[in-house]
PDB file of N, CA and C in Angstrom:
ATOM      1  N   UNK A   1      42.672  63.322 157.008  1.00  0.00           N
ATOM      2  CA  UNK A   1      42.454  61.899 156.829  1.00  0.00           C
ATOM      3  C   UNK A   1      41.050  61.494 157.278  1.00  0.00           C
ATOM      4  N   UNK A   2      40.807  61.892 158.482  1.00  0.00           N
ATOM      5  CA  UNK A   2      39.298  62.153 158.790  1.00  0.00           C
ATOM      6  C   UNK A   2      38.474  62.107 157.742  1.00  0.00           C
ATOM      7  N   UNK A   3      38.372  62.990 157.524  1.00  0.00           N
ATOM      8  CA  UNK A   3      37.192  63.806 156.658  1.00  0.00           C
ATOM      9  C   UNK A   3      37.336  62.606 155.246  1.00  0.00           C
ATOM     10  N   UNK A   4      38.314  62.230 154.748  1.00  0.00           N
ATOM     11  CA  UNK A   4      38.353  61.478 154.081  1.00  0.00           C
ATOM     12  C   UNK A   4      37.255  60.010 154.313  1.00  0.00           C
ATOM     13  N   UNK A   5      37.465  59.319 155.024  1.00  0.00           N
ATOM     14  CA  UNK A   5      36.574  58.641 155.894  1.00  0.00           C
ATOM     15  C   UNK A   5      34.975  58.647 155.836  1.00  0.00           C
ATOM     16  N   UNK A   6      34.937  60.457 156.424  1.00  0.00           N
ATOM     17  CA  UNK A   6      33.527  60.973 156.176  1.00  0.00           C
ATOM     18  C   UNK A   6      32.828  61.088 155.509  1.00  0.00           C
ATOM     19  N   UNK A   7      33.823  61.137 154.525  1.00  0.00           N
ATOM     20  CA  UNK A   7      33.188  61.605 152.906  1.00  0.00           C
ATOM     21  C   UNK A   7      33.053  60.058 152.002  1.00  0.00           C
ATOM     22  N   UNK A   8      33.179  59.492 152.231  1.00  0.00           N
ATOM     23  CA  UNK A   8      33.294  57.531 151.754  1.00  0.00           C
ATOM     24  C   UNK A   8      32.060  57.316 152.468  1.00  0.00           C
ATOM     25  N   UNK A   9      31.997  57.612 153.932  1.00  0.00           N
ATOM     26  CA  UNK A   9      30.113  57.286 154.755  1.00  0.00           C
ATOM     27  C   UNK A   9      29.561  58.179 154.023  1.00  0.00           C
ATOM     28  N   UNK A  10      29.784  59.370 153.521  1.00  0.00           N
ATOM     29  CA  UNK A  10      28.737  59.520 152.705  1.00  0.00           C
ATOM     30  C   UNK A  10      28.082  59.199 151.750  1.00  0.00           C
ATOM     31  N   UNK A  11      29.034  59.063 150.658  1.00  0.00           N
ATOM     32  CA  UNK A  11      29.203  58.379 149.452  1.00  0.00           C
ATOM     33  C   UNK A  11      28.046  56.742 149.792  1.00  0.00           C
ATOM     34  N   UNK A  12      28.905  56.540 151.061  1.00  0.00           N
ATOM     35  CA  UNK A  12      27.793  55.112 150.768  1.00  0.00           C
ATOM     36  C   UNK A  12      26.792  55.241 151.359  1.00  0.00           C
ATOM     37  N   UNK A  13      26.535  55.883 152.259  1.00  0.00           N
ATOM     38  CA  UNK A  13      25.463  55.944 152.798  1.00  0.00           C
ATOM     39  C   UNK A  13      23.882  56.838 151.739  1.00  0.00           C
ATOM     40  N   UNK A  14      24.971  57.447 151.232  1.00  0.00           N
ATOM     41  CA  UNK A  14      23.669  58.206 149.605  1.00  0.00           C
ATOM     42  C   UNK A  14      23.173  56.472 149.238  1.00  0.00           C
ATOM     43  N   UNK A  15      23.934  55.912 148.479  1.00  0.00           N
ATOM     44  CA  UNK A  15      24.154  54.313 147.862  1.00  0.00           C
ATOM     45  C   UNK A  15      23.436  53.695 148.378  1.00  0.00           C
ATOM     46  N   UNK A  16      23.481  53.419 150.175  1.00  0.00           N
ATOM     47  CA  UNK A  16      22.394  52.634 151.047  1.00  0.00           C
ATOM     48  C   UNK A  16      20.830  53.430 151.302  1.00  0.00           C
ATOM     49  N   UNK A  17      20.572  54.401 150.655  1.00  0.00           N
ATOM     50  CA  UNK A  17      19.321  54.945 151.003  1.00  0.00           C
ATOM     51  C   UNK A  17      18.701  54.542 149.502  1.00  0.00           C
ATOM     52  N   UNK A  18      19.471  54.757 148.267  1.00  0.00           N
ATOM     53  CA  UNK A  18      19.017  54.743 147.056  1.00  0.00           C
ATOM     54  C   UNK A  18      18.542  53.102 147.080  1.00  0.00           C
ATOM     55  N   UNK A  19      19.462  52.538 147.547  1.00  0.00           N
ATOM     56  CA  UNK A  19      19.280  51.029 147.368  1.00  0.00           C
ATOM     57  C   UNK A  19      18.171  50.403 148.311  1.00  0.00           C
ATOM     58  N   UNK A  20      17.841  51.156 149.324  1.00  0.00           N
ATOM     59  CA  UNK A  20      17.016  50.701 150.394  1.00  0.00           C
ATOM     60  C   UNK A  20      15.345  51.454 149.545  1.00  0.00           C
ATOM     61  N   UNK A  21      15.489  52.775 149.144  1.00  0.00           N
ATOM     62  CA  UNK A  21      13.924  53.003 148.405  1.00  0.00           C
ATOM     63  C   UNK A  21      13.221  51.735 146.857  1.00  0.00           C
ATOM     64  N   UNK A  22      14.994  51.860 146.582  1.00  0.00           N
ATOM     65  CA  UNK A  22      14.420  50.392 145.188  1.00  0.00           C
ATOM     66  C   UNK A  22      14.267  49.196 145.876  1.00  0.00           C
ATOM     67  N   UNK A  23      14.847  49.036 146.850  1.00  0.00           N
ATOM     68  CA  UNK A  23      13.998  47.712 147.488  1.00  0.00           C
ATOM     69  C   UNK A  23      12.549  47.354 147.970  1.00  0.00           C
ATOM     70  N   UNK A  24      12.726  48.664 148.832  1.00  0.00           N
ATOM     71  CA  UNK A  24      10.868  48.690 149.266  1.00  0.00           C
ATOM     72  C   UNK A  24      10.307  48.723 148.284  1.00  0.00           C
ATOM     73  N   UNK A  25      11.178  49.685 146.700  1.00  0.00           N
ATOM     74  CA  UNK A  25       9.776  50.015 145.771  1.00  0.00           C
ATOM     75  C   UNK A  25       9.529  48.662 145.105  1.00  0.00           C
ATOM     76  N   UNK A  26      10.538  47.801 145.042  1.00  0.00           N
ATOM     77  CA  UNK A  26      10.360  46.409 144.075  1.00  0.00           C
ATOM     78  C   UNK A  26       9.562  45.273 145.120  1.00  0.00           C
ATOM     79  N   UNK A  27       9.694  45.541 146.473  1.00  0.00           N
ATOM     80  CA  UNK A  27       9.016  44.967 147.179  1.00  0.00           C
ATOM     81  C   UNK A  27       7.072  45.075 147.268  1.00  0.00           C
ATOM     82  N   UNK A  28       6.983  46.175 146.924  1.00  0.00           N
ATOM     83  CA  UNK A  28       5.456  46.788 147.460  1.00  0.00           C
ATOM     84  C   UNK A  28       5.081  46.364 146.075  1.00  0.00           C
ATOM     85  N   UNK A  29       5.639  46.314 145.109  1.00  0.00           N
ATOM     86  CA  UNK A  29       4.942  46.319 143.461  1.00  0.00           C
ATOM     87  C   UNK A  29       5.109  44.612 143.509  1.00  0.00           C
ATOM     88  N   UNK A  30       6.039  44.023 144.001  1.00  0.00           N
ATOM     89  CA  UNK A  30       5.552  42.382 143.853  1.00  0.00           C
ATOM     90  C   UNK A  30       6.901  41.997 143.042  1.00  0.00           C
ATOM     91  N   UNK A  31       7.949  43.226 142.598  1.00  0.00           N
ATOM     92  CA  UNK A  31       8.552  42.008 142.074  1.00  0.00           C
ATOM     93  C   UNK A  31      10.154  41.754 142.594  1.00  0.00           C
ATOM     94  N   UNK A  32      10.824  40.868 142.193  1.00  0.00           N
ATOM     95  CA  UNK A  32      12.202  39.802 142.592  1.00  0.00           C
ATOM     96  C   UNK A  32      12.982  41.569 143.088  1.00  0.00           C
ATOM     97  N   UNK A  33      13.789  41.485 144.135  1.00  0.00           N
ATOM     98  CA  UNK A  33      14.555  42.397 144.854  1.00  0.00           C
ATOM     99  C   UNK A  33      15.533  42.074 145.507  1.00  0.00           C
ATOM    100  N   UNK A  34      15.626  40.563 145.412  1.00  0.00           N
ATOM    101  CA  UNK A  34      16.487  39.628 146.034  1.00  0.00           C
ATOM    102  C   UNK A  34      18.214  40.713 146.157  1.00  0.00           C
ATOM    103  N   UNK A  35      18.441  40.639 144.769  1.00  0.00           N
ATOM    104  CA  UNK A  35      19.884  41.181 144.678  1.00  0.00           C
ATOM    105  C   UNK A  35      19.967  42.510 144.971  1.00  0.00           C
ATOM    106  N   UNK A  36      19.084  43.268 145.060  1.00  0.00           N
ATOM    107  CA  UNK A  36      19.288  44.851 145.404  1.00  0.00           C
ATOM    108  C   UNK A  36      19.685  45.053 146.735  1.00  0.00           C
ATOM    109  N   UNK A  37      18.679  43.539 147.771  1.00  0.00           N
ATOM    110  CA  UNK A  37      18.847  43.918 148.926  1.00  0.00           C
ATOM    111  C   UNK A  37      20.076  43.614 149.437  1.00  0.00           C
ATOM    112  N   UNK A  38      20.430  42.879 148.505  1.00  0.00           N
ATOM    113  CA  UNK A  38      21.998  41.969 148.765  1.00  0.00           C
ATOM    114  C   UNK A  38      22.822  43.196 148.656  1.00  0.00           C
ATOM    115  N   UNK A  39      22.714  44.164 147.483  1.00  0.00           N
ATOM    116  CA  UNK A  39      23.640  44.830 146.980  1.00  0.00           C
ATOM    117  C   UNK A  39      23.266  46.132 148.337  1.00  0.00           C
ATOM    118  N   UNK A  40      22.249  46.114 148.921  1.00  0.00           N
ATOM    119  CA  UNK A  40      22.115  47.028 150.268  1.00  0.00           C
ATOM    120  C   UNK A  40      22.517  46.234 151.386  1.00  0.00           C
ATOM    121  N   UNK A  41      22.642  45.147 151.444  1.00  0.00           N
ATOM    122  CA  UNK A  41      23.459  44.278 153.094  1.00  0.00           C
ATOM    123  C   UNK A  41      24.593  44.520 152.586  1.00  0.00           C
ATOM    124  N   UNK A  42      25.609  44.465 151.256  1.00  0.00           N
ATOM    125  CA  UNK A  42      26.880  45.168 151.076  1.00  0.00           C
ATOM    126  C   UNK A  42      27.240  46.086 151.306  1.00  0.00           C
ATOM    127  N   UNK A  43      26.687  47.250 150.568  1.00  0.00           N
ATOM    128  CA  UNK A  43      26.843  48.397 150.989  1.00  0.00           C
ATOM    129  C   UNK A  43      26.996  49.050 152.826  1.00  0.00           C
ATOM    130  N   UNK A  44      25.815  48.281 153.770  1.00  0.00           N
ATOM    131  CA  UNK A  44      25.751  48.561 155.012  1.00  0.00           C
ATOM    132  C   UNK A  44      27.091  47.848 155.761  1.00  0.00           C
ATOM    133  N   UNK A  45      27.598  47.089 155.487  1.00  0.00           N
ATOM    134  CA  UNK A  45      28.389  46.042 155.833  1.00  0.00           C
ATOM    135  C   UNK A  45      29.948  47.060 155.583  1.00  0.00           C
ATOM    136  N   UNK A  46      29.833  47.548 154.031  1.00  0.00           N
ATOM    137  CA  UNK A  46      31.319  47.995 153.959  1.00  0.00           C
ATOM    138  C   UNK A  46      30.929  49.676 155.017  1.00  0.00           C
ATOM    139  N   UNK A  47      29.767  50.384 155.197  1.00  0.00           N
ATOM    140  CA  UNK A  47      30.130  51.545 155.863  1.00  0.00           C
ATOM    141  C   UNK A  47      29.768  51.167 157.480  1.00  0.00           C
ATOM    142  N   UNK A  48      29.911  49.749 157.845  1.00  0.00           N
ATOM    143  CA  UNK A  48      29.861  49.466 158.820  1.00  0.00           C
ATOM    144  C   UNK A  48      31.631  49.448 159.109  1.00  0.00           C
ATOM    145  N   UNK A  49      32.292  48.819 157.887  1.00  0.00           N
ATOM    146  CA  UNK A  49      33.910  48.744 158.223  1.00  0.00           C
ATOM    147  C   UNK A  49      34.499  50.003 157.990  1.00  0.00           C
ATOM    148  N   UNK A  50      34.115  50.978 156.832  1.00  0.00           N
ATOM    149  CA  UNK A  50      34.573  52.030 156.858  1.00  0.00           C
ATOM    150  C   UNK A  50      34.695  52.987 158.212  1.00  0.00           C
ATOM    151  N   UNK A  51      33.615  52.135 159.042  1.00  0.00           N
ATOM    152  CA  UNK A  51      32.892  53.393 160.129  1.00  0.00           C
ATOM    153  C   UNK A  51      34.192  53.057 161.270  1.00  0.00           C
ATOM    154  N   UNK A  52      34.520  51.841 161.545  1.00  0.00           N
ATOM    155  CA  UNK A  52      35.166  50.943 162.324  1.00  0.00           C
ATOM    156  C   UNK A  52      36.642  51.482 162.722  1.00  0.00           C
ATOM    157  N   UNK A  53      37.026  51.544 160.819  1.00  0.00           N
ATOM    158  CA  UNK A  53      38.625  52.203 160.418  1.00  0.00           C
ATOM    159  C   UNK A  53      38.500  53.571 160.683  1.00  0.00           C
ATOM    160  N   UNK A  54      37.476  54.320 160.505  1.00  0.00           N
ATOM    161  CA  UNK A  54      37.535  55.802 161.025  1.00  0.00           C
ATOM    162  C   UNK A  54      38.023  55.243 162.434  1.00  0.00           C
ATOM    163  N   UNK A  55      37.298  54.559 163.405  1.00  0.00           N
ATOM    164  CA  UNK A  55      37.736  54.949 164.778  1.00  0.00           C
ATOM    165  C   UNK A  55      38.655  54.761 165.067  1.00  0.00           C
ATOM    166  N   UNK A  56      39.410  53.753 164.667  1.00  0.00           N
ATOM    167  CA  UNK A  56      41.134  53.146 164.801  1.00  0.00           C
ATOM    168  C   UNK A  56      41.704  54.150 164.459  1.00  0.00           C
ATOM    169  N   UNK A  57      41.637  55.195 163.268  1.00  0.00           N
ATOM    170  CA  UNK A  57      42.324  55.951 163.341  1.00  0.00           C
ATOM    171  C   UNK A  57      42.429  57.327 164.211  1.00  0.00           C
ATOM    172  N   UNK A  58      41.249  57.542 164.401  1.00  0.00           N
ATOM    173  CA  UNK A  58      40.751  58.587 165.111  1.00  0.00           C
ATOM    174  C   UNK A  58      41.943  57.837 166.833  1.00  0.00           C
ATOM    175  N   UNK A  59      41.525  57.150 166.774  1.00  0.00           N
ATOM    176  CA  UNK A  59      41.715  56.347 168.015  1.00  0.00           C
ATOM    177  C   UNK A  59      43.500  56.806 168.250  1.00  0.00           C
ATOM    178  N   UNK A  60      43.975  56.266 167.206  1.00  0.00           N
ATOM    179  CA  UNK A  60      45.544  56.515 166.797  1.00  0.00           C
ATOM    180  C   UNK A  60      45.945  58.040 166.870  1.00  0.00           C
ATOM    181  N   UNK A  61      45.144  58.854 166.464  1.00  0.00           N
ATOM    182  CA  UNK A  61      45.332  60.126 166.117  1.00  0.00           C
ATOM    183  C   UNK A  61      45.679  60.997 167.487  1.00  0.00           C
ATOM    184  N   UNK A  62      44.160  60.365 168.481  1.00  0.00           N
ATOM    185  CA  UNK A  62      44.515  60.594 170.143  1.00  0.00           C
ATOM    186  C   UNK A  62      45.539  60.724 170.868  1.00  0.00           C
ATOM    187  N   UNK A  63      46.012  59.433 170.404  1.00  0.00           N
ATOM    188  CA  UNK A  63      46.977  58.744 170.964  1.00  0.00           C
ATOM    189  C   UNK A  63      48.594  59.855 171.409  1.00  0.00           C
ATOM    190  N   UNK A  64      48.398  59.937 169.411  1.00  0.00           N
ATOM    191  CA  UNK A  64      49.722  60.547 169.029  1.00  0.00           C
ATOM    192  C   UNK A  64      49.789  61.861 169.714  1.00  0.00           C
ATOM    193  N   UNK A  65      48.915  62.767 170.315  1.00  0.00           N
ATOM    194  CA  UNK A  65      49.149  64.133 170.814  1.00  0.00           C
ATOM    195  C   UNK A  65      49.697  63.897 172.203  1.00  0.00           C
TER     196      UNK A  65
END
């Protein structure tokens, strides 16, 4: 179940790097980036909750031994 988890931070975290180079790159060239960065404060936001629910479970998992 873990690893499941892990593999979703990855997934987004590929997503938040891709989205963070087209930002700087639309930034440095001058043009509108507004929504990319939006679509990168999303992205950081959901592997901020993904990151959260890993620990609850992890947390749970402790518990149970």
């Amino acid at each position: 179940m873990v690893e499941q988890f892990e593999l979703f931070v990855g997934i987004l975290g590929f997503w938040a790097v891709l989205l963070l180079v087209v930002t700087v790159w639309l930034e440095v060239t001058g043009q509108p980036a507004l929504w990319w960065a939006l679509g990168l404060a999303a992205v950081l936001v959901a592997i901020a909750g993904v990151w959260a629910l890993r620990r609850k479970v992890l947390r749970g998992h402790i518990h149970d031994n």
